[in-house]
C-alpha atoms as a PDB file:
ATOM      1  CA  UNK A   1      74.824 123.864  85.376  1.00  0.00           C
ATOM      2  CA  UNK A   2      77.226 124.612  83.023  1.00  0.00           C
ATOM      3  CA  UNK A   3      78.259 122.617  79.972  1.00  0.00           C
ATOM      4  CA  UNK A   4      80.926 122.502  77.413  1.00  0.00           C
ATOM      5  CA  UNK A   5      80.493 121.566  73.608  1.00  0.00           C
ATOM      6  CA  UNK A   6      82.493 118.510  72.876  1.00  0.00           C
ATOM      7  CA  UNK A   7      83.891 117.683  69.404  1.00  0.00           C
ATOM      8  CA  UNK A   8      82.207 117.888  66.275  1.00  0.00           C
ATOM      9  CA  UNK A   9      79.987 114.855  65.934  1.00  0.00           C
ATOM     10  CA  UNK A  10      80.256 114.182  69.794  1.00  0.00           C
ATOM     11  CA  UNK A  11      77.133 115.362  70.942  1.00  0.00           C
ATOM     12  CA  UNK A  12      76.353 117.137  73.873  1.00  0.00           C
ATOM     13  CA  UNK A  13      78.715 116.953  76.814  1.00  0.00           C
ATOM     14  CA  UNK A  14      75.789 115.562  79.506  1.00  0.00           C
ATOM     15  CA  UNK A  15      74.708 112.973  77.049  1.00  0.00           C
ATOM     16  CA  UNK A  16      78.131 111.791  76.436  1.00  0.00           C
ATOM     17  CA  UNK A  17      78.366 111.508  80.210  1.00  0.00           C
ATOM     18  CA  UNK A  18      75.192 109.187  80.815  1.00  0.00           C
ATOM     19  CA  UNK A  19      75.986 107.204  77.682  1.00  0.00           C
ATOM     20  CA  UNK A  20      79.557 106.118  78.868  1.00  0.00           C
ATOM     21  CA  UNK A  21      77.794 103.429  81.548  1.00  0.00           C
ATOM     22  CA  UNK A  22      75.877 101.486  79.070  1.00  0.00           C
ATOM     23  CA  UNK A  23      79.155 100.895  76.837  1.00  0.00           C
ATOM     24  CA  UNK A  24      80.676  99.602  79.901  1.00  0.00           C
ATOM     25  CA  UNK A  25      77.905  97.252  79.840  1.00  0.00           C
ATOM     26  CA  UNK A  26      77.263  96.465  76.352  1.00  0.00           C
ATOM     27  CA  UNK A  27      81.575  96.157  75.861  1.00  0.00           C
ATOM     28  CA  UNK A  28      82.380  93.862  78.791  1.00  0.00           C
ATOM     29  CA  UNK A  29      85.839  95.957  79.173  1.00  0.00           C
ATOM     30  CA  UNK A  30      88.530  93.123  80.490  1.00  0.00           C
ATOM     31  CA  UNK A  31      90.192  95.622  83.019  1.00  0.00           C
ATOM     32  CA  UNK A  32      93.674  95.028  84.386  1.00  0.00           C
ATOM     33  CA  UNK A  33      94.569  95.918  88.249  1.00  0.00           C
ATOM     34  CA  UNK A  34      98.109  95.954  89.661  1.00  0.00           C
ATOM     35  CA  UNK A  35      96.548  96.553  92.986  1.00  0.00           C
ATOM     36  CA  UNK A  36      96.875  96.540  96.664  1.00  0.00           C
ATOM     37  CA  UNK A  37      95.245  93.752  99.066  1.00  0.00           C
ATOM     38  CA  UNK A  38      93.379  95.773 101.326  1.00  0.00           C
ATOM     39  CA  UNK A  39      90.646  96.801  98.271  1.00  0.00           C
ATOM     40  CA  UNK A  40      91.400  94.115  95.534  1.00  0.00           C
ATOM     41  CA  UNK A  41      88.180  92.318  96.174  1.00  0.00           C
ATOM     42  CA  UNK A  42      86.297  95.069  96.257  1.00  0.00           C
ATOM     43  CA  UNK A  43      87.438  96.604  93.518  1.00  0.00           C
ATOM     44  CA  UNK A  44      86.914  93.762  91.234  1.00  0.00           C
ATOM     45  CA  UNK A  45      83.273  93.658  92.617  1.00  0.00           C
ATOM     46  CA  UNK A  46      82.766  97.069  91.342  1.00  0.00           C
ATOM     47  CA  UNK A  47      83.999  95.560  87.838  1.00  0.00           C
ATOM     48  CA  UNK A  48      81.699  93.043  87.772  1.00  0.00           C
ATOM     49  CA  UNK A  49      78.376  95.056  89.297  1.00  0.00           C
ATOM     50  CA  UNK A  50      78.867  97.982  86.186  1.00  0.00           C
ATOM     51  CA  UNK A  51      79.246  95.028  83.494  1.00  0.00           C
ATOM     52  CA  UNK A  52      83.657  95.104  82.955  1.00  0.00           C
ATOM     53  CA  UNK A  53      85.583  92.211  84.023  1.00  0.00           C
ATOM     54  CA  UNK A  54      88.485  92.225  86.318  1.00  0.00           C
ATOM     55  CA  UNK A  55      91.646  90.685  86.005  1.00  0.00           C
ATOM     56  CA  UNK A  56      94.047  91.440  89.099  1.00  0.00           C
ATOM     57  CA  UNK A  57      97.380  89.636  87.869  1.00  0.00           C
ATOM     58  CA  UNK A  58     100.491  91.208  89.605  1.00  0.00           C
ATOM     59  CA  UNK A  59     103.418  88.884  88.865  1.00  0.00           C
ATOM     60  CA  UNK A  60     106.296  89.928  86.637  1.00  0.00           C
ATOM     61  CA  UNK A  61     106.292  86.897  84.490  1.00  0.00           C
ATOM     62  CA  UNK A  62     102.706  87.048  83.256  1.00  0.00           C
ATOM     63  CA  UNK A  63     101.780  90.898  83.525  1.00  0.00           C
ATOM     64  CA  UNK A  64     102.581  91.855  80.006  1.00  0.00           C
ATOM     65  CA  UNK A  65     100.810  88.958  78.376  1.00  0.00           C
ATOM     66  CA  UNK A  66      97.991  90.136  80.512  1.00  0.00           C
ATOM     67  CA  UNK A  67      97.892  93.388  79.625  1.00  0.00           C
ATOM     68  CA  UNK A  68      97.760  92.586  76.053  1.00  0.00           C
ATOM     69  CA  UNK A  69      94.787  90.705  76.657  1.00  0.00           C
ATOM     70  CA  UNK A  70      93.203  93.857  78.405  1.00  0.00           C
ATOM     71  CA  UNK A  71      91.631  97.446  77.248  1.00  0.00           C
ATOM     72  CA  UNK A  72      92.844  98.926  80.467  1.00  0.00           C
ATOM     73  CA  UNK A  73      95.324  99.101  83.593  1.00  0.00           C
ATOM     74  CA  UNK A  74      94.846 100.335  86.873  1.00  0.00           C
ATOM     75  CA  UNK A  75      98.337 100.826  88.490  1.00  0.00           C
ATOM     76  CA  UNK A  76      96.917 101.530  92.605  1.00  0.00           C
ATOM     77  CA  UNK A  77     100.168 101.772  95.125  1.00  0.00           C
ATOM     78  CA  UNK A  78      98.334 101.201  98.306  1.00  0.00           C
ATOM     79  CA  UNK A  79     101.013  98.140  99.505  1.00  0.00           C
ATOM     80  CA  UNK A  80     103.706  99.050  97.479  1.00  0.00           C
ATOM     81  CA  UNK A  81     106.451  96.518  97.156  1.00  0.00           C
ATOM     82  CA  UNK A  82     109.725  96.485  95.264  1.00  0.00           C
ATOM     83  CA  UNK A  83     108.192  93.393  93.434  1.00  0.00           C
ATOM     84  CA  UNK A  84     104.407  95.107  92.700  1.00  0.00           C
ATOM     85  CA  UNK A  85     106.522  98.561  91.478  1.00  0.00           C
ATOM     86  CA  UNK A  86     108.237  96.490  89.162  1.00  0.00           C
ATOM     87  CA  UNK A  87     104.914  94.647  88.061  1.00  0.00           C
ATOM     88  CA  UNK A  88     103.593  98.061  87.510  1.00  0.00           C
ATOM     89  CA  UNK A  89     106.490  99.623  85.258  1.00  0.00           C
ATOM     90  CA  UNK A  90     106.485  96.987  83.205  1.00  0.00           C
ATOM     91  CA  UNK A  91     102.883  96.492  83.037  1.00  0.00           C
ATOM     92  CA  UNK A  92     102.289 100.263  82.364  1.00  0.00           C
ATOM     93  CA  UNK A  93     104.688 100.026  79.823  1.00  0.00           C
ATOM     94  CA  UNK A  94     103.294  97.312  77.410  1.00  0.00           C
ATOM     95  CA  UNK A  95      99.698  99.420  78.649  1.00  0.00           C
ATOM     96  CA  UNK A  96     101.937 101.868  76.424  1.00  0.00           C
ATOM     97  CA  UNK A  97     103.045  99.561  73.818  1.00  0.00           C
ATOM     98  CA  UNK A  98      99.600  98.490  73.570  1.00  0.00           C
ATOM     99  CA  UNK A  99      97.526 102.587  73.523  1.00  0.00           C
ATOM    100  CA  UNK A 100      95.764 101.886  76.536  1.00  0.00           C
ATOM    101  CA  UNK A 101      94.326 103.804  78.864  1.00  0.00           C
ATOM    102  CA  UNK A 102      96.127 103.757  82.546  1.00  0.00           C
ATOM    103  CA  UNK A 103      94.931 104.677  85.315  1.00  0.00           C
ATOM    104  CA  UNK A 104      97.519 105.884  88.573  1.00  0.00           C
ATOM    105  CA  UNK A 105      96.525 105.823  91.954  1.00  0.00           C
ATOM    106  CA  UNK A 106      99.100 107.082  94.079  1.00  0.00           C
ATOM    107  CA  UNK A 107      97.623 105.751  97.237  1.00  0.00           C
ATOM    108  CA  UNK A 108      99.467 107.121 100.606  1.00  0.00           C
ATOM    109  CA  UNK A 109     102.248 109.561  98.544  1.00  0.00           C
ATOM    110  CA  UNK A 110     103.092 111.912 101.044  1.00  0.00           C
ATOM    111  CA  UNK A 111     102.945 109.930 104.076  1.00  0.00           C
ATOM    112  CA  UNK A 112     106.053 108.111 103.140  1.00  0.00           C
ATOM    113  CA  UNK A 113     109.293 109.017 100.851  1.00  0.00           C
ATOM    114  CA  UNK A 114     109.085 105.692  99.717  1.00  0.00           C
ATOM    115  CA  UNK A 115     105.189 106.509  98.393  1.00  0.00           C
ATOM    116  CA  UNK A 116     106.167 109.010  97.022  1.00  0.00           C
ATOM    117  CA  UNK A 117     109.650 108.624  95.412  1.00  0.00           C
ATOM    118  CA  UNK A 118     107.892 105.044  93.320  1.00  0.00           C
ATOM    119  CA  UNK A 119     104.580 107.471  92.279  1.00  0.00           C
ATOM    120  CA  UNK A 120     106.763 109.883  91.053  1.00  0.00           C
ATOM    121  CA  UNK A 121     109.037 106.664  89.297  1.00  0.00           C
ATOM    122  CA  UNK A 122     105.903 105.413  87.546  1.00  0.00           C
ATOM    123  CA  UNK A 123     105.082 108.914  86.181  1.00  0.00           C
ATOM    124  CA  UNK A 124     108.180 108.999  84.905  1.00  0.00           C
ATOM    125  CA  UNK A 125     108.404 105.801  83.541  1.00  0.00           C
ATOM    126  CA  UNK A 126     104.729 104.949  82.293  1.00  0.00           C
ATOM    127  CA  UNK A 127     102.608 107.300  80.327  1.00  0.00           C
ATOM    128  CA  UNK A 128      99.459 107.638  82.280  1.00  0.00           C
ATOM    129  CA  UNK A 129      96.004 108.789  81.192  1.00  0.00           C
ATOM    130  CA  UNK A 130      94.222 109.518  84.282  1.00  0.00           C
ATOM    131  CA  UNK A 131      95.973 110.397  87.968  1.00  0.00           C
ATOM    132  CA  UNK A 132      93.434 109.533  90.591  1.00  0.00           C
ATOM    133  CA  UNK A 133      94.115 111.066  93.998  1.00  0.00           C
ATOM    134  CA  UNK A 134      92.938 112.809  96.769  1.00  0.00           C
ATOM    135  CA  UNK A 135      94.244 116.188  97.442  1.00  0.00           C
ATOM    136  CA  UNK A 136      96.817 115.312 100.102  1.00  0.00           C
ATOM    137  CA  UNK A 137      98.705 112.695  97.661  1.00  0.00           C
ATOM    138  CA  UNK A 138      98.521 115.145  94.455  1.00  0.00           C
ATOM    139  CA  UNK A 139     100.043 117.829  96.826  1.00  0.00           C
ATOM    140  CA  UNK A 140     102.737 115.687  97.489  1.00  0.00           C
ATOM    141  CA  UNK A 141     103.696 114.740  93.824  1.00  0.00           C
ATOM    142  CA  UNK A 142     103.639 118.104  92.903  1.00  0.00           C
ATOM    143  CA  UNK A 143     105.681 119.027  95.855  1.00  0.00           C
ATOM    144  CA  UNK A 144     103.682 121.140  97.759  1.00  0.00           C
ATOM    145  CA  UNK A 145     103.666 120.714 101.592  1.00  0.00           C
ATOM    146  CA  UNK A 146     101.931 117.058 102.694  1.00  0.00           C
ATOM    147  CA  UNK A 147      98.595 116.834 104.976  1.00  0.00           C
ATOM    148  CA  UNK A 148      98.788 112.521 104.877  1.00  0.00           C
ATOM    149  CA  UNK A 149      97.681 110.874 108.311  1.00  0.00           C
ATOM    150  CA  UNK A 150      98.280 107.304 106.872  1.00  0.00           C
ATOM    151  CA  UNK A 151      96.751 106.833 103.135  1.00  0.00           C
ATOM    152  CA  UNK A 152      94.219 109.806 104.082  1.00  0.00           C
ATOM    153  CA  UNK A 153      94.535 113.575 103.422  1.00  0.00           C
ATOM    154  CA  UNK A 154      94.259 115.871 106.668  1.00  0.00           C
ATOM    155  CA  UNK A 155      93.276 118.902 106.526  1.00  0.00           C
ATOM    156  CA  UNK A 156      91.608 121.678 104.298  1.00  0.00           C
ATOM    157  CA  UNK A 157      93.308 122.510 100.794  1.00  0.00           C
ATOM    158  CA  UNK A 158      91.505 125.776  99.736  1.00  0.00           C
ATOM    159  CA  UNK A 159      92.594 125.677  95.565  1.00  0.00           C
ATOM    160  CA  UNK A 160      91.994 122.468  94.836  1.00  0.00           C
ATOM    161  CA  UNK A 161      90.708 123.257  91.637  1.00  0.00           C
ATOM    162  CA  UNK A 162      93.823 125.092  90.956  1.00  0.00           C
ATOM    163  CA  UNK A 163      95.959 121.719  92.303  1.00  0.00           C
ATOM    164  CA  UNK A 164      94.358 119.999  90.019  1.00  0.00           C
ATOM    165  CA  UNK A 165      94.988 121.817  87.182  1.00  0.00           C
ATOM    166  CA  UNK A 166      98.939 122.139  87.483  1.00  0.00           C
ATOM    167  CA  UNK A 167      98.749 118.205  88.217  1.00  0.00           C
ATOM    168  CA  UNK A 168      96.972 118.133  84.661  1.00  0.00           C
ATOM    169  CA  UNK A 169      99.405 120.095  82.821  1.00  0.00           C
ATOM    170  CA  UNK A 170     102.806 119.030  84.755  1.00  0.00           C
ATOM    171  CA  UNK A 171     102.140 114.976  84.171  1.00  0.00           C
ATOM    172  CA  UNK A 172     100.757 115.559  80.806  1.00  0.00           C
ATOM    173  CA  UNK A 173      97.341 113.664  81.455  1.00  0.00           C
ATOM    174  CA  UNK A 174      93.645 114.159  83.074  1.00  0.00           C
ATOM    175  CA  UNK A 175      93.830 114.395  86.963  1.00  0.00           C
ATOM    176  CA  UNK A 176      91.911 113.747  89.397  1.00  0.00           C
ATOM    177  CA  UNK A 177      90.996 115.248  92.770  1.00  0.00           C
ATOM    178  CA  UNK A 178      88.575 113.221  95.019  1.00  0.00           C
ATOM    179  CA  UNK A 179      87.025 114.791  98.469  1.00  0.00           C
ATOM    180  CA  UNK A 180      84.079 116.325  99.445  1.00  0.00           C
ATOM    181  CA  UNK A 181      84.066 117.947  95.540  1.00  0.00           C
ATOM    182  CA  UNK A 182      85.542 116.009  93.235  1.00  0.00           C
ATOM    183  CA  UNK A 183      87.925 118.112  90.584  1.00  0.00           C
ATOM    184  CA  UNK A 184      88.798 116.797  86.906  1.00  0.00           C
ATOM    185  CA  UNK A 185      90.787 118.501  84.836  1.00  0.00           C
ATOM    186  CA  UNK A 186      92.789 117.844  80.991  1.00  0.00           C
ATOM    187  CA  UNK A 187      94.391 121.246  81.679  1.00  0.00           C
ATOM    188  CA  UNK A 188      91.697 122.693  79.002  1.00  0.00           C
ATOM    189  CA  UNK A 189      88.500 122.462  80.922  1.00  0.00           C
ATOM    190  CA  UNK A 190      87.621 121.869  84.798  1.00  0.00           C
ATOM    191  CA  UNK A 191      84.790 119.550  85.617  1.00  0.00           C
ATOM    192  CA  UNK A 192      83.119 119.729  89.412  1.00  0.00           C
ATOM    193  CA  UNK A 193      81.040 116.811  90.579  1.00  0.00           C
ATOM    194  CA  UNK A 194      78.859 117.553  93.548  1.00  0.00           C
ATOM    195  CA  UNK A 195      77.622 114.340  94.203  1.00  0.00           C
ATOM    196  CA  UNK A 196      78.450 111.801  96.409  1.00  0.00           C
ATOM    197  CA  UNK A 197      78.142 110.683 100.379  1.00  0.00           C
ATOM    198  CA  UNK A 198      80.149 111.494 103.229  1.00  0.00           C
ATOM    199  CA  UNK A 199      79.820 107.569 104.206  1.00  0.00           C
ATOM    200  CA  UNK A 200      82.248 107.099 101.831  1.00  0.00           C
ATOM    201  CA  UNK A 201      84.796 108.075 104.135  1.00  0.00           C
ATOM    202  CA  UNK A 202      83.597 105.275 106.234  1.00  0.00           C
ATOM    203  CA  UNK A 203      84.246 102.549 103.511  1.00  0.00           C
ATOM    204  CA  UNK A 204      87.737 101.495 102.978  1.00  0.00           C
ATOM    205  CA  UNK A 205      88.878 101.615  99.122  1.00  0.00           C
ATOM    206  CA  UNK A 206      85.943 103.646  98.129  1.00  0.00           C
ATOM    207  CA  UNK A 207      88.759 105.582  96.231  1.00  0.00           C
ATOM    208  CA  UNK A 208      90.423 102.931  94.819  1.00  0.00           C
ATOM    209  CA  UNK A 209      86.901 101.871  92.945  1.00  0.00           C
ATOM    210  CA  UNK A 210      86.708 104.841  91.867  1.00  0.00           C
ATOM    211  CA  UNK A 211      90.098 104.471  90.334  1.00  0.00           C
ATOM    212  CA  UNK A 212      89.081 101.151  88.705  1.00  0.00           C
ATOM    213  CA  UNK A 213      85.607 102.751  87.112  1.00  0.00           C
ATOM    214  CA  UNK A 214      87.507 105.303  85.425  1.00  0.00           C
ATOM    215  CA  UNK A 215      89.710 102.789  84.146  1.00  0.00           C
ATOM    216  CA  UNK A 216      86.549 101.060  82.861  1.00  0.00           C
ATOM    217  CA  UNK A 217      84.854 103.853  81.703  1.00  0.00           C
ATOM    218  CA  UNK A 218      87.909 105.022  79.367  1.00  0.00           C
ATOM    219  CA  UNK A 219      88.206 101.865  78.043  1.00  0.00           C
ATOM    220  CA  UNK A 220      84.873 102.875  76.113  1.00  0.00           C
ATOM    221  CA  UNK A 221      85.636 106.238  75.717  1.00  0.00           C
ATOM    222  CA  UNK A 222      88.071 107.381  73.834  1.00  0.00           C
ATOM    223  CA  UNK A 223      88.129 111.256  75.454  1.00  0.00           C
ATOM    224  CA  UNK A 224      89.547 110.251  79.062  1.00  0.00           C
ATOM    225  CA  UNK A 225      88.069 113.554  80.488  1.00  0.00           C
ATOM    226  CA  UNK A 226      84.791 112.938  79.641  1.00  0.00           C
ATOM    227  CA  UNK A 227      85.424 108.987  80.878  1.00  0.00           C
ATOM    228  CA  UNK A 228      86.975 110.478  84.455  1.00  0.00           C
ATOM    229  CA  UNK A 229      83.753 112.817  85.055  1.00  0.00           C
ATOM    230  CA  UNK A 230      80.763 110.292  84.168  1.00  0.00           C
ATOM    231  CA  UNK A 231      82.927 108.039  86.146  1.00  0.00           C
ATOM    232  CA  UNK A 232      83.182 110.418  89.609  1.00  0.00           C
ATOM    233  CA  UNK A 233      79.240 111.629  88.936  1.00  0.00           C
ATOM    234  CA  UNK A 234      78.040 107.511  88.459  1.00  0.00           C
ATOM    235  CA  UNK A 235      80.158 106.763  91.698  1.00  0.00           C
ATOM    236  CA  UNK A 236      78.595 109.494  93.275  1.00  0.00           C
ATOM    237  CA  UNK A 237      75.286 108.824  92.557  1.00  0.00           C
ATOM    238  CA  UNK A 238      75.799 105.390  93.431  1.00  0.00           C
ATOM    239  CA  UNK A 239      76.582 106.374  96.950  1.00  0.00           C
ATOM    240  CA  UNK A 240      74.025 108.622  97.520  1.00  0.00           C
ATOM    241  CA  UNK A 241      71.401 106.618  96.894  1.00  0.00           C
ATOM    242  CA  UNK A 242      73.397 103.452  98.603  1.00  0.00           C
ATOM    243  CA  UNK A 243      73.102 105.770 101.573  1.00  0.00           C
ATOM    244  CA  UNK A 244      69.515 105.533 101.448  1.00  0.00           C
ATOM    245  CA  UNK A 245      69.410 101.804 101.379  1.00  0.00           C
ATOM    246  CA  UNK A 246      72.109 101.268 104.190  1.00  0.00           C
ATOM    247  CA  UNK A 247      72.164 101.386 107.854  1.00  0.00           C
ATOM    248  CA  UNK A 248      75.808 102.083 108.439  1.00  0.00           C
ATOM    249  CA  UNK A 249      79.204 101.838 106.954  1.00  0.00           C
ATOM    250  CA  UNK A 250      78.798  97.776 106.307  1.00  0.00           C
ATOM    251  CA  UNK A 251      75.230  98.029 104.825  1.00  0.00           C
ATOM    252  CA  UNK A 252      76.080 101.090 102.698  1.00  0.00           C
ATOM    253  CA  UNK A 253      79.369  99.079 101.686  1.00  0.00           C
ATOM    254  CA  UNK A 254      76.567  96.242  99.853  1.00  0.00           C
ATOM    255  CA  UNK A 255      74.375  98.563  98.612  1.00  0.00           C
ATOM    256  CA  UNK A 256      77.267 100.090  96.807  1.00  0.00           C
ATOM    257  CA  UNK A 257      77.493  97.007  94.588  1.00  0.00           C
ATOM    258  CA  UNK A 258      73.991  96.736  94.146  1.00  0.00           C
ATOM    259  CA  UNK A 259      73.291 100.368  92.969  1.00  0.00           C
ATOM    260  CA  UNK A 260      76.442  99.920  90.656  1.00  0.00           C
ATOM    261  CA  UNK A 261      74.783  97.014  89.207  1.00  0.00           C
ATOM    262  CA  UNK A 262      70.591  98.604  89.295  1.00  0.00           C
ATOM    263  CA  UNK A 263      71.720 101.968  88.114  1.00  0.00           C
ATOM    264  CA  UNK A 264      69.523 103.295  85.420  1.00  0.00           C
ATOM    265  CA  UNK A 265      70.386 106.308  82.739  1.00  0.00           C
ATOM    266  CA  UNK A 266      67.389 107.875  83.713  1.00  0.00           C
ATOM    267  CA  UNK A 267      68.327 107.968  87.378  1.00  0.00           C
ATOM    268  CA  UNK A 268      71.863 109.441  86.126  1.00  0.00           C
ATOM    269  CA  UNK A 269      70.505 112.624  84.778  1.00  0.00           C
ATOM    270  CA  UNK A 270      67.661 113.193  87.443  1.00  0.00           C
ATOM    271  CA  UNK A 271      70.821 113.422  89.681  1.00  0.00           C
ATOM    272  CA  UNK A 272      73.758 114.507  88.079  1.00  0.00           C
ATOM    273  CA  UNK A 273      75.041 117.194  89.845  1.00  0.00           C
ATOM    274  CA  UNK A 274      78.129 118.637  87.572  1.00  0.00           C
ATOM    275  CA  UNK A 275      79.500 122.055  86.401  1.00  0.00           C
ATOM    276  CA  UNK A 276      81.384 121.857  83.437  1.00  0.00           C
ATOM    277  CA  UNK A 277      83.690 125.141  82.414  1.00  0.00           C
ATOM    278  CA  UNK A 278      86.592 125.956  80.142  1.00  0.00           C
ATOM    279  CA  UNK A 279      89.647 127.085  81.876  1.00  0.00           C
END
């Protein structure tokens, strides 16, 4: 395993990893979710099971009053509308007004222009802190040939951790790549999380909570790249262990939620699974 020294007065990078959890706990984080239908319960289960509480309010009228009340936004594009695009410009831009962290998750770019064309609008238009996608949609932003079948990526990319990197440095925030690795980058240093359970694939929106814990997770922690990996390892974990507990894809979906909520710091190291490296 390798690791990277943080900041001065930051501590180790592993510790800083386990620790972020607990503030999630101790903090309560009021997290704010222009979201899709398919994965808006579930996602606001996963809020409540790791200690944050979710707030999915998508209407123009009230979404910057919201957001004001929040310490983060997740802006996830699974059923995009004209009226939920415009809910998440101008929510992501009193996020803005307001220094908080945003979360994008460009759900299905790739499969459609008109996925694509509104990602690429609220990158333009909203300063983001942390692009969640899998490799198939952050292909497509960055214009590379598409693999989408629907909202999932087909196919093999073989420099993902490369892919990942450009995303970092052309949107001008920490991306990240989900799959059978999962990739984080600032454009300064590459994190790889091995961890994590290929039941996930069998779980609709397991992506989109993982969106919505790294929104939680930087709303404790200032340094978004260090909030993106302890929130891919913890999710990880999680379903590793849920796999254990569950039977198939409906009893590993509850025992998701209930190794969110039973997690303890101690089980975090004993199975972290992370290489941290300078780029």
């Amino acid at each position: 395993m390798l690791t990277r020294p943080l900041p001065e007065d930051s501590g180790d990078i592993l510790s800083a990893l386990g620790a972020v959890r607990s503030r999630v706990k101790n903090k309560e984080p009021l997290i704010h979710h222009i979201t899709n239908y398919v994965v808006a319960n579930d996602s606001a289960n996963a809020m409540l099971a790791v200690g944050a509480l979710p707030v999915m309010a998508i209407s123009t009228n009230e979404v910057e009053e919201m957001v004001s009340q929040a310490q983060a936004l997740v802006i996830n594009l699974g059923t995009p509308t004209t009226s939920l695009i415009e809910s998440a410009v101008k929510a992501g831009q009193a996020a803005n007004a307001h220094s908080l962290p945003v979360v994008l998750d460009p759900v299905g770019a790739g499969a459609t222009r008109y996925r694509t064309d509104n990602a690429l609008r609220v990158l333009r238009e909203v300063r983001i802190g942390i692009l969640r996608a899998n490799t198939g949609e952050m292909a497509s932003l960055l214009g590379h040939c598409s693999r989408m079948r629907g909202v999932e990526a087909g196919g093999k990319y073989h420099n993902v951790a490369e892919l990942t990197i450009q995303a970092s440095l052309t949107f001008g925030c920490v991306s990240v790549s989900t799959g059978a690795i999962d990739y984080v980058s600032d454009g300064k240093a590459m994190a790889m999380i091995h961890n994590g359970h290929p039941l996930l694939k069998r779980v609709t929106g397991a992506g989109c909570m993982v969106s919505s814990l790294c929104a939680a997770f930087a709303a404790v922690e200032n340094d978004v790249f260090i909030a993106s990996t302890a929130a891919l390892a913890f999710f990880g974990i999680v379903a590793e262990k849920a796999a254990l507990l569950g039977k198939g894809p409906g009893t590993f979906r509850s025992a998701l939620f209930d190794t969110m909520f039973s997690l303890e710091e101690s089980d975090f190291f004993k199975s972290l699974r992370v290489e941290v490296k300078n780029i």
